[in-house]
N, C-alpha and C. Protein backbone atom coordinates (compact mmCIF):
# COMPACT_ATOMS: atom_id res chain seq x y z
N UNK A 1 140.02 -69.73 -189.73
CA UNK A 1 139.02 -69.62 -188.67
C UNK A 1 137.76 -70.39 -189.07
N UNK A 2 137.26 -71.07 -188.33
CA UNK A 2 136.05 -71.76 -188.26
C UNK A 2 135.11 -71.34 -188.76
N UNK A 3 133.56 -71.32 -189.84
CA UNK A 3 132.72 -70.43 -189.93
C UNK A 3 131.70 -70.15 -189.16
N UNK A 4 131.39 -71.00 -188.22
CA UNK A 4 130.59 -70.36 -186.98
C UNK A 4 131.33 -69.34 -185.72
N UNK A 5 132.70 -69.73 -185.73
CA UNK A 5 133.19 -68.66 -185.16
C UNK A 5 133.45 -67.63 -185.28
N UNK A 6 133.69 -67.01 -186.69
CA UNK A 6 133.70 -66.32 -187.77
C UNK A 6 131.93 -65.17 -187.69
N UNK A 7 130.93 -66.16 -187.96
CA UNK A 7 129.53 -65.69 -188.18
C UNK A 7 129.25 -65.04 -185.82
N UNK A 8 129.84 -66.01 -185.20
CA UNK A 8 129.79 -65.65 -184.10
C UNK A 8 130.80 -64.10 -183.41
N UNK A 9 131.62 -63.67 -184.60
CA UNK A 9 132.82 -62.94 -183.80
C UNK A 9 131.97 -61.66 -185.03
N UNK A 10 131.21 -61.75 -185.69
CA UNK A 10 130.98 -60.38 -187.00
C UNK A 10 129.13 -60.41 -186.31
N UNK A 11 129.16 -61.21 -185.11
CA UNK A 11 127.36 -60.91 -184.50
C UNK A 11 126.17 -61.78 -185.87
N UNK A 12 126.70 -62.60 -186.60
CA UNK A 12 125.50 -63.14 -187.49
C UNK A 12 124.65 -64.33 -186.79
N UNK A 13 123.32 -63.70 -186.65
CA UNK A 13 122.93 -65.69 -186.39
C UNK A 13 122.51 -65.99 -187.68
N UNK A 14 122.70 -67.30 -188.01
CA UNK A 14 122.41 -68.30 -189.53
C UNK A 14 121.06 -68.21 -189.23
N UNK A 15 120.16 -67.99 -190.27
CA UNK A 15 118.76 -68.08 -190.38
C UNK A 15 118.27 -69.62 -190.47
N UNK A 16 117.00 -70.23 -190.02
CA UNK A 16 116.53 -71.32 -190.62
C UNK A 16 116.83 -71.37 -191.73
N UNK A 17 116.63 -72.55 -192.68
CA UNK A 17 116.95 -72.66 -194.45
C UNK A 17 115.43 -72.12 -194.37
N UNK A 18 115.23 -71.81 -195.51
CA UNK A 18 114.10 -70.90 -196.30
C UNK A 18 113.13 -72.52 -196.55
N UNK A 19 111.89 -72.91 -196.45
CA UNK A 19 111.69 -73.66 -197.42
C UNK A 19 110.78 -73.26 -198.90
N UNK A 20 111.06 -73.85 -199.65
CA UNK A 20 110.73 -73.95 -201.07
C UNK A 20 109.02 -73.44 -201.37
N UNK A 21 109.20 -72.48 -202.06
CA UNK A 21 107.66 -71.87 -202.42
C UNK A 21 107.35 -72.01 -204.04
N UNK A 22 107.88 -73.73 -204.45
CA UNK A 22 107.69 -74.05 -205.60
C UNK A 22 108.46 -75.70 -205.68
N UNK A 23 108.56 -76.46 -206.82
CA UNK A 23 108.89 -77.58 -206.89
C UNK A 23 110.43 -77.65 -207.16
N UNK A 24 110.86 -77.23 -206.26
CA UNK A 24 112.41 -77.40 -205.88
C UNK A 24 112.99 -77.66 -204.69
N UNK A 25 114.35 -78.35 -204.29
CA UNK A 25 115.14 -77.90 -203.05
C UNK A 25 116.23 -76.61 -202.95
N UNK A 26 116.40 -76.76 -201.41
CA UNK A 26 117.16 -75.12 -201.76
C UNK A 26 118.58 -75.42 -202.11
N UNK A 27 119.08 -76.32 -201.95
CA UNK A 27 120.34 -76.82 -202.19
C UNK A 27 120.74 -78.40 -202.72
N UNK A 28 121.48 -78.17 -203.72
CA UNK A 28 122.09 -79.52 -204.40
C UNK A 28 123.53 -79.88 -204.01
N UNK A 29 124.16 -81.14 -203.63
CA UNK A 29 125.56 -81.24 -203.69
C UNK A 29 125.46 -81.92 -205.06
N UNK A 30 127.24 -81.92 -205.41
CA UNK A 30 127.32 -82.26 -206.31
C UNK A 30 128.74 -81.97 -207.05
N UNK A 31 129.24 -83.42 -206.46
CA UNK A 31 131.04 -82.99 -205.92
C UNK A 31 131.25 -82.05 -205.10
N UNK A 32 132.45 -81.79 -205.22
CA UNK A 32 132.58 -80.46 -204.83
C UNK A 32 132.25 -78.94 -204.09
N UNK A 33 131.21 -78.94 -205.23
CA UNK A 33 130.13 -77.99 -205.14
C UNK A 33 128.95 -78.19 -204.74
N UNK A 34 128.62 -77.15 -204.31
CA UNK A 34 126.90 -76.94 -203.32
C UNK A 34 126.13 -75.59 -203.87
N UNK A 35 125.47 -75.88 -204.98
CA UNK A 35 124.53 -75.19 -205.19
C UNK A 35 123.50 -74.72 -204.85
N UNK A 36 123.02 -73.69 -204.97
CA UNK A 36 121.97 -73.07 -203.92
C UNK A 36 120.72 -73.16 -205.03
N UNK A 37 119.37 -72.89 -204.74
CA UNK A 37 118.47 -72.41 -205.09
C UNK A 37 118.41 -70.80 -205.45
N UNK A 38 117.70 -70.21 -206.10
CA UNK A 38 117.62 -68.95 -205.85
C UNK A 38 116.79 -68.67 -204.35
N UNK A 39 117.53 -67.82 -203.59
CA UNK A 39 117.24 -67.16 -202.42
C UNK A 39 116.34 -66.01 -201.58
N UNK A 40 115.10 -66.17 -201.97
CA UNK A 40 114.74 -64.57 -201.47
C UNK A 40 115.63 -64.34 -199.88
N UNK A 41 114.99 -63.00 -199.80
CA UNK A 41 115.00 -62.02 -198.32
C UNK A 41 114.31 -62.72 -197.27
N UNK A 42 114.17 -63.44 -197.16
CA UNK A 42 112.94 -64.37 -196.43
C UNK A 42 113.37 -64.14 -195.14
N UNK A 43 112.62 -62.96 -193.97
CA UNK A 43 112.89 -63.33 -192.35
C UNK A 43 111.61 -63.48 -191.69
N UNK A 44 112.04 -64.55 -191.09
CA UNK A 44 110.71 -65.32 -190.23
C UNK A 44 109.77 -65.82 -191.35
N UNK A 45 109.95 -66.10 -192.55
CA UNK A 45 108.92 -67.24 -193.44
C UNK A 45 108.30 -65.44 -194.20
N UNK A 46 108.55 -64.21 -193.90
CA UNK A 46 108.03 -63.42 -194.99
C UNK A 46 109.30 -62.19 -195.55
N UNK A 47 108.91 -61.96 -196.40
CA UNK A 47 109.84 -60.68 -196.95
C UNK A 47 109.51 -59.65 -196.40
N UNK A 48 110.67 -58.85 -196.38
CA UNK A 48 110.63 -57.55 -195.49
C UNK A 48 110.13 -56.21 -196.29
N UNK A 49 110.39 -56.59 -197.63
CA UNK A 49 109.56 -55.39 -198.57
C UNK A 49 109.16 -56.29 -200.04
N UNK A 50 108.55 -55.91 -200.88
CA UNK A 50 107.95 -55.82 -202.35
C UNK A 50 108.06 -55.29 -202.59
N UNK A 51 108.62 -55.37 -204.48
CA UNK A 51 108.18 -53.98 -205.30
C UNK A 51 109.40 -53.93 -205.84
N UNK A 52 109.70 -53.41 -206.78
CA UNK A 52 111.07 -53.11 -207.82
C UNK A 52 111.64 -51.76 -207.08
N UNK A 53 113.03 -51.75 -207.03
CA UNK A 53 114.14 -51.09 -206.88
C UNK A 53 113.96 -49.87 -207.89
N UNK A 54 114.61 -48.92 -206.74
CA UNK A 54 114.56 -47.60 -208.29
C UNK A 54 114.30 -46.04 -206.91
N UNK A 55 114.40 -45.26 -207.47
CA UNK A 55 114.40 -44.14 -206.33
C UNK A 55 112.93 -42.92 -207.06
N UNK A 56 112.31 -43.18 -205.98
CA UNK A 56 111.11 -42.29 -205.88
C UNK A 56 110.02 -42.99 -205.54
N UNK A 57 108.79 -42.14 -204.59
CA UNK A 57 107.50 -42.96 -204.22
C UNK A 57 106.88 -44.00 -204.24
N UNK A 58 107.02 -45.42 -203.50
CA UNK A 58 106.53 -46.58 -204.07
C UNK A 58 107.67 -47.35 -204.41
N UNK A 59 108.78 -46.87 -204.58
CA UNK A 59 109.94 -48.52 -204.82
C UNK A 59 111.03 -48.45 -203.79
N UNK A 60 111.36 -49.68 -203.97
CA UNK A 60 112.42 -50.17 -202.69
C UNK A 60 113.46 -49.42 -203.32
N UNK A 61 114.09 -48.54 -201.99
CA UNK A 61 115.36 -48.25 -202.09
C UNK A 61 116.84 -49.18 -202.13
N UNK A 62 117.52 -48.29 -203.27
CA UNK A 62 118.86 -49.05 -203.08
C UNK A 62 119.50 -49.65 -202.10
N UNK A 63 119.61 -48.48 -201.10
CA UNK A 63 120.39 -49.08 -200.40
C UNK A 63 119.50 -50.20 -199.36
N UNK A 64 117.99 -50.40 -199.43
CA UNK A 64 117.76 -50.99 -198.80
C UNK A 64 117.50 -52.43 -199.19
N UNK A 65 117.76 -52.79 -200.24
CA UNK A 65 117.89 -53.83 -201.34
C UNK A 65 118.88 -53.90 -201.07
N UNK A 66 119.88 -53.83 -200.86
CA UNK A 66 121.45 -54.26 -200.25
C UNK A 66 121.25 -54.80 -199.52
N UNK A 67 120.54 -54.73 -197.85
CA UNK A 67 120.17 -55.23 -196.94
C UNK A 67 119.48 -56.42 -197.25
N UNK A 68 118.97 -56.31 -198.08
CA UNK A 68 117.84 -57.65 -198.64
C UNK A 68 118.78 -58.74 -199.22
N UNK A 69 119.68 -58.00 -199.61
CA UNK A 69 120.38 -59.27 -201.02
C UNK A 69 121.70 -59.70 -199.92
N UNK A 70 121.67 -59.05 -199.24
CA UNK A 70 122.78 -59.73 -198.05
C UNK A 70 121.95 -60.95 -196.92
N UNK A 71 120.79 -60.84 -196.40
CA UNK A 71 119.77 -61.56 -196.21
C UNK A 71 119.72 -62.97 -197.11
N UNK A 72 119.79 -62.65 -198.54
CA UNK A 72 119.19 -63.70 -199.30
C UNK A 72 120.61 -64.56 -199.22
N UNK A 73 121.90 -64.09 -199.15
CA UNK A 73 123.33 -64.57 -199.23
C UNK A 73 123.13 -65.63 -197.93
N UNK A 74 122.63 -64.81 -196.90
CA UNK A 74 122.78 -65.50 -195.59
C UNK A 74 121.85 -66.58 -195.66
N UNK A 75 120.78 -66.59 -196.53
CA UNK A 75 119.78 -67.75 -196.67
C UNK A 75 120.26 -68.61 -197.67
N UNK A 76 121.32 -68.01 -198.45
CA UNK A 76 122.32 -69.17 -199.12
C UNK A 76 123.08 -70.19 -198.60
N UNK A 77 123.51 -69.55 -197.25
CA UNK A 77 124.34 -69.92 -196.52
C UNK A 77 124.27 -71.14 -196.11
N UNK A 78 123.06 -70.99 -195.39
CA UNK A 78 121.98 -72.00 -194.45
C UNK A 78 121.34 -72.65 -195.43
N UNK A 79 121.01 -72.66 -196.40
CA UNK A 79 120.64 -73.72 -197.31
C UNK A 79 121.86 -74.24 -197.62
N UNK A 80 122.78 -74.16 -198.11
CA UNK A 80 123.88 -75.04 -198.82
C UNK A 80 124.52 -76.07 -196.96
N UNK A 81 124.79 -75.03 -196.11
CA UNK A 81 125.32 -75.82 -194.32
C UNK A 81 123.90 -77.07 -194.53
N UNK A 82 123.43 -76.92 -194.17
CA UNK A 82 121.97 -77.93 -194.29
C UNK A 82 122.23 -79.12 -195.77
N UNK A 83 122.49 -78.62 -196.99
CA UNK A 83 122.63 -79.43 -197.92
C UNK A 83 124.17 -80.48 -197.63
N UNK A 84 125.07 -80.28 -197.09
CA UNK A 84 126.18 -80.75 -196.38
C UNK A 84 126.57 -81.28 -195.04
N UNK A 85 125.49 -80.76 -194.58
CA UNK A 85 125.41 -81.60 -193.18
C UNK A 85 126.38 -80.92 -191.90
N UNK A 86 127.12 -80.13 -192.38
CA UNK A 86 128.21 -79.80 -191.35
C UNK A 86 128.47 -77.77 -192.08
N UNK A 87 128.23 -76.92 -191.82
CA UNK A 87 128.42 -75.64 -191.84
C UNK A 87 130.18 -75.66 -192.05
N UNK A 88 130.95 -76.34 -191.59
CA UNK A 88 132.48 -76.24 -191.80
C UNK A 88 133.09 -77.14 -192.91
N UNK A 89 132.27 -77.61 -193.44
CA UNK A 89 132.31 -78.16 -194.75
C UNK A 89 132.71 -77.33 -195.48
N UNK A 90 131.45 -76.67 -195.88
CA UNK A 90 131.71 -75.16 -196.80
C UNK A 90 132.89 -74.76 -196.81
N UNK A 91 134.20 -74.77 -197.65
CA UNK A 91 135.51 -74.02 -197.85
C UNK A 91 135.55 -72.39 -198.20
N UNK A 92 134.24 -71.97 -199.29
CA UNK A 92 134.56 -70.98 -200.13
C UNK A 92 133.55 -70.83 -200.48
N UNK A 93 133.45 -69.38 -201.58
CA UNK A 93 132.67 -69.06 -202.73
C UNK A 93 132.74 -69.09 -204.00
N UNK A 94 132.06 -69.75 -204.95
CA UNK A 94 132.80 -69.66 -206.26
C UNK A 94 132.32 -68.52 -206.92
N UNK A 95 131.32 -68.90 -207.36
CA UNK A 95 130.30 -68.01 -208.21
C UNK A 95 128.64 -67.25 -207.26
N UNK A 96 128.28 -66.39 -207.44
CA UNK A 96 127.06 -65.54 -207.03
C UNK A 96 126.34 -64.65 -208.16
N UNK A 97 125.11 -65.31 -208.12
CA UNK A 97 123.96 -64.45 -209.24
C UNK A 97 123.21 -63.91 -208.58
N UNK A 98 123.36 -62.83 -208.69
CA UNK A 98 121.91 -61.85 -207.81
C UNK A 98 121.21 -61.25 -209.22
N UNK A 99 119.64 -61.21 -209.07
CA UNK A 99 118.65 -60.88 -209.83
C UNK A 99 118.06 -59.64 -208.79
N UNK A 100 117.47 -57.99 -209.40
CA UNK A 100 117.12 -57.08 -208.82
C UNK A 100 116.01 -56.57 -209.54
N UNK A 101 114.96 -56.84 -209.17
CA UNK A 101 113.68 -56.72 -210.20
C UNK A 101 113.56 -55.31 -209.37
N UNK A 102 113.90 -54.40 -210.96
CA UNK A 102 114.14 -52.98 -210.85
C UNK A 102 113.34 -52.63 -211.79
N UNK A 103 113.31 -50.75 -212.02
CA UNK A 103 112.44 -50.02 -212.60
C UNK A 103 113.61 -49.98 -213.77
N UNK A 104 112.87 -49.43 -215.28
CA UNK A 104 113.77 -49.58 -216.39
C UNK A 104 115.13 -48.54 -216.09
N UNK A 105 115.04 -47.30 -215.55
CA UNK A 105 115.96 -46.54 -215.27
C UNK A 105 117.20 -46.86 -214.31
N UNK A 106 116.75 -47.82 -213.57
CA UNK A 106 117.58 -48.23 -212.19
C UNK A 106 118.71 -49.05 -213.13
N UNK A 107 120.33 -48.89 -212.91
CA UNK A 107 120.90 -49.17 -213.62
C UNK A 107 122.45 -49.92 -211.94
N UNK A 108 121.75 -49.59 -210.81
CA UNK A 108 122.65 -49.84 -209.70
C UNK A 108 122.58 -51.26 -208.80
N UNK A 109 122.15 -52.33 -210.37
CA UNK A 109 122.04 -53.71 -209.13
C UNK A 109 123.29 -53.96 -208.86
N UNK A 110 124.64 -54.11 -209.63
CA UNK A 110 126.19 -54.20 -208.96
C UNK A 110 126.28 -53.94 -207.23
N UNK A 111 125.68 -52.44 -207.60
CA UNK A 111 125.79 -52.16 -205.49
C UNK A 111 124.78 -52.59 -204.86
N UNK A 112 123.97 -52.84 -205.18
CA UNK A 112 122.33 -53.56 -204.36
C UNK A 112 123.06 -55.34 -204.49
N UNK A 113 123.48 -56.14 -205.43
CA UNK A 113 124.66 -57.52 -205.08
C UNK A 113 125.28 -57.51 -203.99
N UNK A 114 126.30 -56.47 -203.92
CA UNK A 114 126.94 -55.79 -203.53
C UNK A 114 126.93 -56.39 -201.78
N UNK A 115 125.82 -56.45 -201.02
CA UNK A 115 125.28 -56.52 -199.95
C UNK A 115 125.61 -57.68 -199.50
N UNK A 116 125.05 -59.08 -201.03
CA UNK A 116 125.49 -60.27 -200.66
C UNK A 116 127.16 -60.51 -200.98
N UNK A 117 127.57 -60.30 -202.01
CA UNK A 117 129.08 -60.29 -201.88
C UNK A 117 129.86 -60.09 -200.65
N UNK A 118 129.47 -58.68 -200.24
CA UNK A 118 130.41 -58.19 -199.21
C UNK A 118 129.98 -59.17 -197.55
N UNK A 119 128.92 -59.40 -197.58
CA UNK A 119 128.88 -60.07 -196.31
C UNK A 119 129.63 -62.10 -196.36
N UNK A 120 129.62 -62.49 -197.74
CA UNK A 120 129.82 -63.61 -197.77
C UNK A 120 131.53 -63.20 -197.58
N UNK A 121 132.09 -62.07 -198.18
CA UNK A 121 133.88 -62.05 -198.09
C UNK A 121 133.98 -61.77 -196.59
N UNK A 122 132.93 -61.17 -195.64
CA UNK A 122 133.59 -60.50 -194.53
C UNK A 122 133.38 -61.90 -193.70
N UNK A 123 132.61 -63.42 -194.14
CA UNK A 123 132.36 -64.27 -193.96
C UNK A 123 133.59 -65.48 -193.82
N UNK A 124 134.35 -65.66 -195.43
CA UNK A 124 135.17 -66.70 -195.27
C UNK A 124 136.40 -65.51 -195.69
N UNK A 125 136.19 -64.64 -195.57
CA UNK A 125 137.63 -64.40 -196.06
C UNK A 125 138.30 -64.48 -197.74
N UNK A 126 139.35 -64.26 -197.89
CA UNK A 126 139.68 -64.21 -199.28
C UNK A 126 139.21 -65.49 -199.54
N UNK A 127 138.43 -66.76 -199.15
CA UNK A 127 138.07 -67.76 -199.93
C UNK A 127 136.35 -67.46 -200.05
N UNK A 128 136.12 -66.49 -199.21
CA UNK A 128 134.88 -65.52 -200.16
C UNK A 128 134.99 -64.74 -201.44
N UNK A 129 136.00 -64.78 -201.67
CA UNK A 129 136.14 -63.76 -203.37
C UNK A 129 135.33 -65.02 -204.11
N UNK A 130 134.63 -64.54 -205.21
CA UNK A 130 134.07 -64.79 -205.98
C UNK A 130 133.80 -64.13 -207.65
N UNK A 131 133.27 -65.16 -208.70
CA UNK A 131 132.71 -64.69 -210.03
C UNK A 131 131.04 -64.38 -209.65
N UNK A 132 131.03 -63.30 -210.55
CA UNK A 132 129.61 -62.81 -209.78
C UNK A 132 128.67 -62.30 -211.15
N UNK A 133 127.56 -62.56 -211.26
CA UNK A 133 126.63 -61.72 -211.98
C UNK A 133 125.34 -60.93 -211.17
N UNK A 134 125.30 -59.46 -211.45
CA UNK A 134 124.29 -58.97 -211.29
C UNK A 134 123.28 -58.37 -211.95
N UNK A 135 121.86 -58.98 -212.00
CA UNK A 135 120.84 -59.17 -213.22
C UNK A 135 119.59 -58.34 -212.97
N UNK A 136 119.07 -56.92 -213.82
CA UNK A 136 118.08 -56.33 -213.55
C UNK A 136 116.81 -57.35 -214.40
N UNK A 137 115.96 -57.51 -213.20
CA UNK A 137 114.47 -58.45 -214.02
C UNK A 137 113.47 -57.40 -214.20
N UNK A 138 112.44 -58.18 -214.84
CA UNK A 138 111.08 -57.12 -214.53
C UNK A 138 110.24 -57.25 -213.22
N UNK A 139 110.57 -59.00 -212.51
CA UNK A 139 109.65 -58.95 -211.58
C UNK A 139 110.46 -60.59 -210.94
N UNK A 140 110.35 -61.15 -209.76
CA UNK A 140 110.95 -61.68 -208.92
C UNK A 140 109.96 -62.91 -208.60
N UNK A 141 110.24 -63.75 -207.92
CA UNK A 141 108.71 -64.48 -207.42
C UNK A 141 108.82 -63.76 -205.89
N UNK A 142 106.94 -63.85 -205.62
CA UNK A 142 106.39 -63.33 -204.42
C UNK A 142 106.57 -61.48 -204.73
N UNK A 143 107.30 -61.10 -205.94
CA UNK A 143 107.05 -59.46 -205.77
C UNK A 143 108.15 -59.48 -205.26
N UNK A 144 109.44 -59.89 -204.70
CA UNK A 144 110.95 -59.93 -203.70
C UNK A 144 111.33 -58.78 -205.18
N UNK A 145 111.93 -57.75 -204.16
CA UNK A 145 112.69 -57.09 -205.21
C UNK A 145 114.58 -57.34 -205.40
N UNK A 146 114.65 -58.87 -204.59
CA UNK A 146 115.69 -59.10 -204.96
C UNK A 146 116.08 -61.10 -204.60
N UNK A 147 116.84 -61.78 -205.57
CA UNK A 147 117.23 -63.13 -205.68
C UNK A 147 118.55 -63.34 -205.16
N UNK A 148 118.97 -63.79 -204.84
CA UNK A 148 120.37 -64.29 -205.42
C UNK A 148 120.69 -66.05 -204.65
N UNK A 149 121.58 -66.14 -205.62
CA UNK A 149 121.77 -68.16 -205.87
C UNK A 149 123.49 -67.83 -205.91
N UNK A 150 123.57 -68.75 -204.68
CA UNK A 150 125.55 -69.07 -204.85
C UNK A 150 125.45 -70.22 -204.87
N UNK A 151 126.87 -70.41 -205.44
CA UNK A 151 127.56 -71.80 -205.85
C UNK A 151 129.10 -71.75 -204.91
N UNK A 152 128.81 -72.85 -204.06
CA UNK A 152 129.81 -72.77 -202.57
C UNK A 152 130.63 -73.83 -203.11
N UNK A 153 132.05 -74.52 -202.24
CA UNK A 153 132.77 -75.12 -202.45
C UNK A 153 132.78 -75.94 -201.69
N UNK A 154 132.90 -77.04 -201.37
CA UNK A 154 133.23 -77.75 -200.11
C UNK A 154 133.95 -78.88 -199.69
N UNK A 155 134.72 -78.97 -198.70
CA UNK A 155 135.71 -80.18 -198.59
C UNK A 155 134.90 -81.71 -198.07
């Protein structure tokens, strides 16, 4: 199945690409592969929360850092379609690093990833499976209590 038909039949609209809030692009080709930038939560040019992950008064909830890091996947998305020129380019997923600038106790970035994983598989399908790291920081740029950077495939 097509991936706009795909993002059109699961209700996603593709976000603008994010632009760069430092001396980088959001996406590299390079063979094969289409590397992303790291990704905030970015909707409409701002983040939807600040602040480290962790449960009690003052930090972003888990599960709502899921929501965020599925956001940042989808701003992967649209940066790498844009770095390729054609959105049906994109074949797959290889690899995904999500970073969760959490409190020292918070030990649940796997399921806060989790958000972007699962929306990129419900995306292409078993050529969404992926190698994945998920990384607790002390702090994010802009205060984002969550990153993540994929590495796509493309024909």
């Amino acid at each position: 199945m097509a991936i706009a038909a795909r993002l059109a039949e699961l209700g996603i609209e593709l976000p603008p690409v994010v632009p760069p809030v430092a001396a980088y692009v959001p996406a590299v080709v390079r063979g094969d592969l289409v590397y992303t930038s790291g990704q905030l939560p970015m909707v409409s040019g701002a983040l939807p929360a600040t602040g480290k992950v962790g449960e009690g008064h003052g930090l972003v909830p888990a599960s709502d850092a899921k929501d965020y890091a599925r956001q940042s996947a989808l701003n992967a998305l649209a940066a790498a379609a844009a770095a390729v020129g054609d959105l049906e380019r994109l074949t797959g997923v290889v690899k995904l690093t999500g970073f969760v600038a959490s409190v020292p106790e918070f030990t649940g970035q796997p399921g806060v990833i989790n958000g972007a994983s699962e929306v990129l598989g419900e995306i292409f399908g078993d050529a969404g499976r992926h190698a994945r790291s998920a990384v607790g920081v002390p702090v994010l740029p802009l205060d984002s209590p969550v990153e993540v950077e994929v590495i796509f495939s493309v024909a």
